[in-house]
N, C-alpha and C. Protein backbone atom coordinates (compact mmCIF):
# COMPACT_ATOMS: atom_id res chain seq x y z
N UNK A 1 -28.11 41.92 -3.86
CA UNK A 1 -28.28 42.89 -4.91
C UNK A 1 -29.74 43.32 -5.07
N UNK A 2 -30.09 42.48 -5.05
CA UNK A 2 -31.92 42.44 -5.48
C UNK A 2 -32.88 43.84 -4.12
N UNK A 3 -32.10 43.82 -2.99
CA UNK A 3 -32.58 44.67 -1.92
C UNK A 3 -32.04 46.11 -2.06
N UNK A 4 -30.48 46.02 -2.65
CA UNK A 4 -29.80 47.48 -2.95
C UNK A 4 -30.64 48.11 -4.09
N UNK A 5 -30.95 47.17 -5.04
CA UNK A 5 -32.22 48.22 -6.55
C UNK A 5 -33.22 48.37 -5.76
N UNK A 6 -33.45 47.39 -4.77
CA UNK A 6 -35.16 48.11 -4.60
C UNK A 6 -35.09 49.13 -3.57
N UNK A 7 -33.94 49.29 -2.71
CA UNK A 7 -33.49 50.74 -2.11
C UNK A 7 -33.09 51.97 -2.86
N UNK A 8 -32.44 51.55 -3.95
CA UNK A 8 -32.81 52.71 -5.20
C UNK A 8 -33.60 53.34 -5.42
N UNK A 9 -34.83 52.23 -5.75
CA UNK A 9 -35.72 52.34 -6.46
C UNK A 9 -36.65 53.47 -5.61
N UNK A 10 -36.82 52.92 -4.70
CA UNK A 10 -37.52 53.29 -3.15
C UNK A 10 -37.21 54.97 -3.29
N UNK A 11 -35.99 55.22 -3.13
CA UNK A 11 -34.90 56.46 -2.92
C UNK A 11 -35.52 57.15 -4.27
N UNK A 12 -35.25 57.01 -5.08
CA UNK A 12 -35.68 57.74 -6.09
C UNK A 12 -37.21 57.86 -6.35
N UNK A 13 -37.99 57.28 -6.42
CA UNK A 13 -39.51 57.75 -6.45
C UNK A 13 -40.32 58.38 -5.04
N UNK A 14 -39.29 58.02 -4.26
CA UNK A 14 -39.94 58.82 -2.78
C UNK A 14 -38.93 60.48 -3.13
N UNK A 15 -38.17 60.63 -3.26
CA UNK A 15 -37.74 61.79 -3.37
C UNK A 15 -38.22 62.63 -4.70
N UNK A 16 -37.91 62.52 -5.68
CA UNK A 16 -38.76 62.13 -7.10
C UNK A 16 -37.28 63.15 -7.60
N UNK A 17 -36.08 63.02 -7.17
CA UNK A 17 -35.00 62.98 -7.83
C UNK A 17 -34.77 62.60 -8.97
N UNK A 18 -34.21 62.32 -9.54
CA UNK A 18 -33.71 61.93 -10.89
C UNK A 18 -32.01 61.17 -10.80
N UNK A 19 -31.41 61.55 -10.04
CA UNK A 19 -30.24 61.12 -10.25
C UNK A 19 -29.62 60.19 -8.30
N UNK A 20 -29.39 59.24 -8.41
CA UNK A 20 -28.59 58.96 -7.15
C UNK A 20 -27.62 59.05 -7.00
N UNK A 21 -26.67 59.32 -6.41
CA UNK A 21 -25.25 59.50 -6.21
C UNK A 21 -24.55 58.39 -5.76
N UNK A 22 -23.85 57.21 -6.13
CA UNK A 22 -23.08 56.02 -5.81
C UNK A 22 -21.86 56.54 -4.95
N UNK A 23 -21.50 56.56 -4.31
CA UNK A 23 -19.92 56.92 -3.60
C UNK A 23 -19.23 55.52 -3.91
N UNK A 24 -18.03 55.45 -4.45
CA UNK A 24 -17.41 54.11 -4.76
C UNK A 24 -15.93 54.34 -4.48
N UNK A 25 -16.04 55.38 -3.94
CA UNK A 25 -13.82 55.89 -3.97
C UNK A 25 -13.43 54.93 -2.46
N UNK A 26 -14.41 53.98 -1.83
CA UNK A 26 -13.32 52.96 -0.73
C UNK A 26 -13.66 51.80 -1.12
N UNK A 27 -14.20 51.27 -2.63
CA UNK A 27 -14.72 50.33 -2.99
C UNK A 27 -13.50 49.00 -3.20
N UNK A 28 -12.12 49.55 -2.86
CA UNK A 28 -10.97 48.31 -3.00
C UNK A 28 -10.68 48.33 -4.68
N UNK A 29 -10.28 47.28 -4.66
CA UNK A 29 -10.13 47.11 -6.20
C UNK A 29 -11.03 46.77 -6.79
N UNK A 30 -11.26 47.02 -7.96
CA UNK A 30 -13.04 46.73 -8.83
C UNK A 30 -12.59 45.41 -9.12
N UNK A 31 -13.43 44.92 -9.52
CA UNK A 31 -14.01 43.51 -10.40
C UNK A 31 -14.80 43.41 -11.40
N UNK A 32 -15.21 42.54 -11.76
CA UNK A 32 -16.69 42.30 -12.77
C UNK A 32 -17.85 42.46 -11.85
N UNK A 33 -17.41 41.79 -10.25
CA UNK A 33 -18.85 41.68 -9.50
C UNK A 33 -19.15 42.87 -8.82
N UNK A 34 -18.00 44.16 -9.10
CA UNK A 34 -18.80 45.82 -8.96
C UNK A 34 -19.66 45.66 -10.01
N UNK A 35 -18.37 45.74 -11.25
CA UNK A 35 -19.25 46.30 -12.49
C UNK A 35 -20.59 45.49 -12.48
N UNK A 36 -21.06 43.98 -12.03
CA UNK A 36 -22.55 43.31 -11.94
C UNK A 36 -23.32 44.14 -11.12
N UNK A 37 -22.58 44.55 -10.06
CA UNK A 37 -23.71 45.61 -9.41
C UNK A 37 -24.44 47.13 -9.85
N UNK A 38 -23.19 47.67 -10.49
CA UNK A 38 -23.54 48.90 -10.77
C UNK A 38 -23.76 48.83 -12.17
N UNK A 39 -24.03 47.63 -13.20
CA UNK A 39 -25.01 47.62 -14.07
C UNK A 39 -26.21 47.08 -13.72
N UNK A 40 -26.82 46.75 -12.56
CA UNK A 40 -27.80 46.63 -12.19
C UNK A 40 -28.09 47.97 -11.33
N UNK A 41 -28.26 48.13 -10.98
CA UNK A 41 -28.11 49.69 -10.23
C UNK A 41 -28.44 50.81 -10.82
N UNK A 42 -27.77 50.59 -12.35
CA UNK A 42 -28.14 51.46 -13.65
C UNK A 42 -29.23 51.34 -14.03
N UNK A 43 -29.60 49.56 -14.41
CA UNK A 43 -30.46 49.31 -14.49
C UNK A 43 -32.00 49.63 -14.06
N UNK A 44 -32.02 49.49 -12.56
CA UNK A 44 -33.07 49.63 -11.54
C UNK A 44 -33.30 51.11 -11.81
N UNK A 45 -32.45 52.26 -12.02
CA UNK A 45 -32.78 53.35 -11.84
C UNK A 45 -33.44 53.88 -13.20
N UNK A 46 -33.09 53.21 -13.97
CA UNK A 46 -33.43 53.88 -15.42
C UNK A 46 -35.01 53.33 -15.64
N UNK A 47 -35.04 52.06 -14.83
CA UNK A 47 -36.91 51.47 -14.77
C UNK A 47 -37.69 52.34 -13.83
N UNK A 48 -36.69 53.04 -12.86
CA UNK A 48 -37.66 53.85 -12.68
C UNK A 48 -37.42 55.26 -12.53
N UNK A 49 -37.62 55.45 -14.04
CA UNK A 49 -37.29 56.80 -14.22
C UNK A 49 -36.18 57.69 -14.01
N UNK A 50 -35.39 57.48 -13.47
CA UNK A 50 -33.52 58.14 -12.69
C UNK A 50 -32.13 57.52 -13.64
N UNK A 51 -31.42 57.63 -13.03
CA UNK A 51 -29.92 57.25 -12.84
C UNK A 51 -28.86 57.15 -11.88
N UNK A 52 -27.85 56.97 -12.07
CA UNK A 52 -26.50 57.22 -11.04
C UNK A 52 -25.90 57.78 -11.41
N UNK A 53 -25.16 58.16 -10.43
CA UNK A 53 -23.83 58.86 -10.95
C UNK A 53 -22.86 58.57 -9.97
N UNK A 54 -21.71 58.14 -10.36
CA UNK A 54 -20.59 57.72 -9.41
C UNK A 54 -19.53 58.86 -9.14
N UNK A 55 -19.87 58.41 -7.31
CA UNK A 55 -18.83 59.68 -7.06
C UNK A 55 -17.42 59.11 -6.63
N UNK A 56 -16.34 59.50 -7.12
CA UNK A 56 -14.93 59.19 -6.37
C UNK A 56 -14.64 57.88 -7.06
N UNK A 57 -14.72 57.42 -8.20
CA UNK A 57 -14.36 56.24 -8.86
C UNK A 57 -12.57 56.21 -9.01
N UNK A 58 -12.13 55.17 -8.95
CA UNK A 58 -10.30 55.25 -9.12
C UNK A 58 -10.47 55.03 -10.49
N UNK A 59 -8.93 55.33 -10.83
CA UNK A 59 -8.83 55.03 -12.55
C UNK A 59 -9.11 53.82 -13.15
N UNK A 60 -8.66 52.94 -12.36
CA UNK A 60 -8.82 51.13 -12.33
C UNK A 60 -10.20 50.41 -12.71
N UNK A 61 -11.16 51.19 -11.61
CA UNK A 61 -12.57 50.74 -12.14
C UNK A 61 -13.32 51.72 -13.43
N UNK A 62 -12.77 52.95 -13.15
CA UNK A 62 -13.06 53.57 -14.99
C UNK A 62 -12.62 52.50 -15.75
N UNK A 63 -11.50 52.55 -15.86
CA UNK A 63 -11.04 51.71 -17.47
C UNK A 63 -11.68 50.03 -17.37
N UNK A 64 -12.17 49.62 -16.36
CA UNK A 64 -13.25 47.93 -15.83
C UNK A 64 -14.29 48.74 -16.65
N UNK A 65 -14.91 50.20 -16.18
CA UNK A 65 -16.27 50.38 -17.13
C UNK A 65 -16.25 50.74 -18.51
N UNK A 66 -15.53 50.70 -19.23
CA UNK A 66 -14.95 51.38 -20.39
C UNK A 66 -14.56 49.94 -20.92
N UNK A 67 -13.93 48.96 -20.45
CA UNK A 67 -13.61 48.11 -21.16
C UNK A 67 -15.01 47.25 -21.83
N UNK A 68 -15.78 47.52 -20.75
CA UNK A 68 -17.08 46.21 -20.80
C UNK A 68 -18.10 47.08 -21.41
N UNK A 69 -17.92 48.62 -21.73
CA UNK A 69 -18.77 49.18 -21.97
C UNK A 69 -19.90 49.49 -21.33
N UNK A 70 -19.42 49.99 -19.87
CA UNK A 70 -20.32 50.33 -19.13
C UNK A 70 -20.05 51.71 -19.31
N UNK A 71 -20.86 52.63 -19.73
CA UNK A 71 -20.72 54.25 -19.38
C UNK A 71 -21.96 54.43 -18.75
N UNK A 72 -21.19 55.41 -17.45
CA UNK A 72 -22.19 55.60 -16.05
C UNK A 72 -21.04 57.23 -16.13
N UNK A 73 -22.65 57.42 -15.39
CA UNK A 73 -21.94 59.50 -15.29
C UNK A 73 -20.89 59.46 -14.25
N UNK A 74 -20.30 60.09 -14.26
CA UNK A 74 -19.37 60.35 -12.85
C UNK A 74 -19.32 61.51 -12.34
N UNK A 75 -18.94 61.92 -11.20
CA UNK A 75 -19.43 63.08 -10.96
C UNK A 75 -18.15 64.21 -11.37
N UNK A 76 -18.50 65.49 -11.33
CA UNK A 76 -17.87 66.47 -12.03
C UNK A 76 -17.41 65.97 -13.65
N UNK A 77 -17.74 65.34 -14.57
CA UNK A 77 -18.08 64.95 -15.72
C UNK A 77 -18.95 65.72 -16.48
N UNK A 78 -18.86 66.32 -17.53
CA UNK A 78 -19.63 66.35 -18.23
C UNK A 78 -20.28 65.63 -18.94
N UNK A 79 -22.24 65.92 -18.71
CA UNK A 79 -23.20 64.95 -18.95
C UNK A 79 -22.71 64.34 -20.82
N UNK A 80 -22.74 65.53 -21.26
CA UNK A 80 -22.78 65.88 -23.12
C UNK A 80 -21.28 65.31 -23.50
N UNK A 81 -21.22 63.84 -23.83
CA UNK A 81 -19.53 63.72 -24.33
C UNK A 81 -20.07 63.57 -25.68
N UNK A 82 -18.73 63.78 -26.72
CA UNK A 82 -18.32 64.35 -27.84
C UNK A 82 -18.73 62.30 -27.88
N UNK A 83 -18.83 62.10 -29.32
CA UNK A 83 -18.27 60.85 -30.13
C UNK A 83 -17.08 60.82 -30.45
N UNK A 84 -16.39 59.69 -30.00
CA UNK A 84 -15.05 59.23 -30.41
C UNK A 84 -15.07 59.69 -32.46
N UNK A 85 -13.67 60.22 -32.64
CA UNK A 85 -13.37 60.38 -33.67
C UNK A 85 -13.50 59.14 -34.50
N UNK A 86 -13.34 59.72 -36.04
CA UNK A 86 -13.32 58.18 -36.94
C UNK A 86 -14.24 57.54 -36.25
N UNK A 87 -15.00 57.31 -35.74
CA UNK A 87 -16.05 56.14 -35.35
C UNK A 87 -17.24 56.35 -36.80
N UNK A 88 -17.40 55.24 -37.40
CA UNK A 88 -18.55 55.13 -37.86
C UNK A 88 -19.32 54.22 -37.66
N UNK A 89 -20.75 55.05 -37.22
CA UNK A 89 -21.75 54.40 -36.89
C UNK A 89 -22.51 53.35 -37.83
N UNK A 90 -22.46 53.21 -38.80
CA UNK A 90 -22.77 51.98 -39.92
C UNK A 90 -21.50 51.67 -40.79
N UNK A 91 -21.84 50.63 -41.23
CA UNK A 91 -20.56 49.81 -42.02
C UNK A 91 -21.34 49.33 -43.31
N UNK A 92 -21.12 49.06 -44.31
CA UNK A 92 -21.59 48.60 -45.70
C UNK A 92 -21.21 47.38 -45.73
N UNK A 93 -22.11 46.42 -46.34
CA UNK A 93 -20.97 45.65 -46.78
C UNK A 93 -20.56 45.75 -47.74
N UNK A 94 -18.92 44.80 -47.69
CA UNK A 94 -18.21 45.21 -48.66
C UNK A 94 -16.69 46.41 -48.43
N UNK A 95 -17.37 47.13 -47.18
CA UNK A 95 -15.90 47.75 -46.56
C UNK A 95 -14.80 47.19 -46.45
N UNK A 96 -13.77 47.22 -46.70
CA UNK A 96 -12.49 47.22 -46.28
C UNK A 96 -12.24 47.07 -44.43
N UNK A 97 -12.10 46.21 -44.07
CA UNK A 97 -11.80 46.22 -42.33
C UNK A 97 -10.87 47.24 -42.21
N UNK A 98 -10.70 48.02 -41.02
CA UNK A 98 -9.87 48.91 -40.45
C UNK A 98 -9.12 48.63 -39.43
């Protein structure tokens, strides 16, 4: 892992891109030890200055990043998503649980 961020890293400040493109659509079935990679990956790129964006993700590893709360761009996505409805961002105490 530690050689794939610093090929990132590499990739993105030699090009002076902003975004890398992940291809993941022959990646098999996801796991946790994708999602460990490509939150490091996220990671590495956002230290230096960039991001990812995953191209060709199956539904399987969406809902792996969604569960753990990984949101990573995907491609043909729009950058700008809406906030989930009813979500409130602070709680009082003293609320009523929902």
């Amino acid at each position: 892992m530690p050689r794939l961020c610093a090929d990132l890293c590499a990739r993105l400040e030699s090009s002076g891109a902003g975004v890398v493109v992940c291809d993941v659509a022959g990646i098999g079935p996801p796991g946790l030890a994708t999602v460990d990679l490509l939150a490091r990956l996220q990671l590495a790129a956002l230290r230096a200055g960039g991001r990812i964006r995953l191209r060709g993700p199956d539904p399987a590893l969406r809902a792996l990043l969604g569960l753990v709360g990984l949101a990573l761009e995907v491609e043909g996505q729009s950058e700008e998503r809406e906030p989930a409805g009813g979500v409130e961002k602070a709680v009082e105490p003293g609320d009523p649980a929902v």
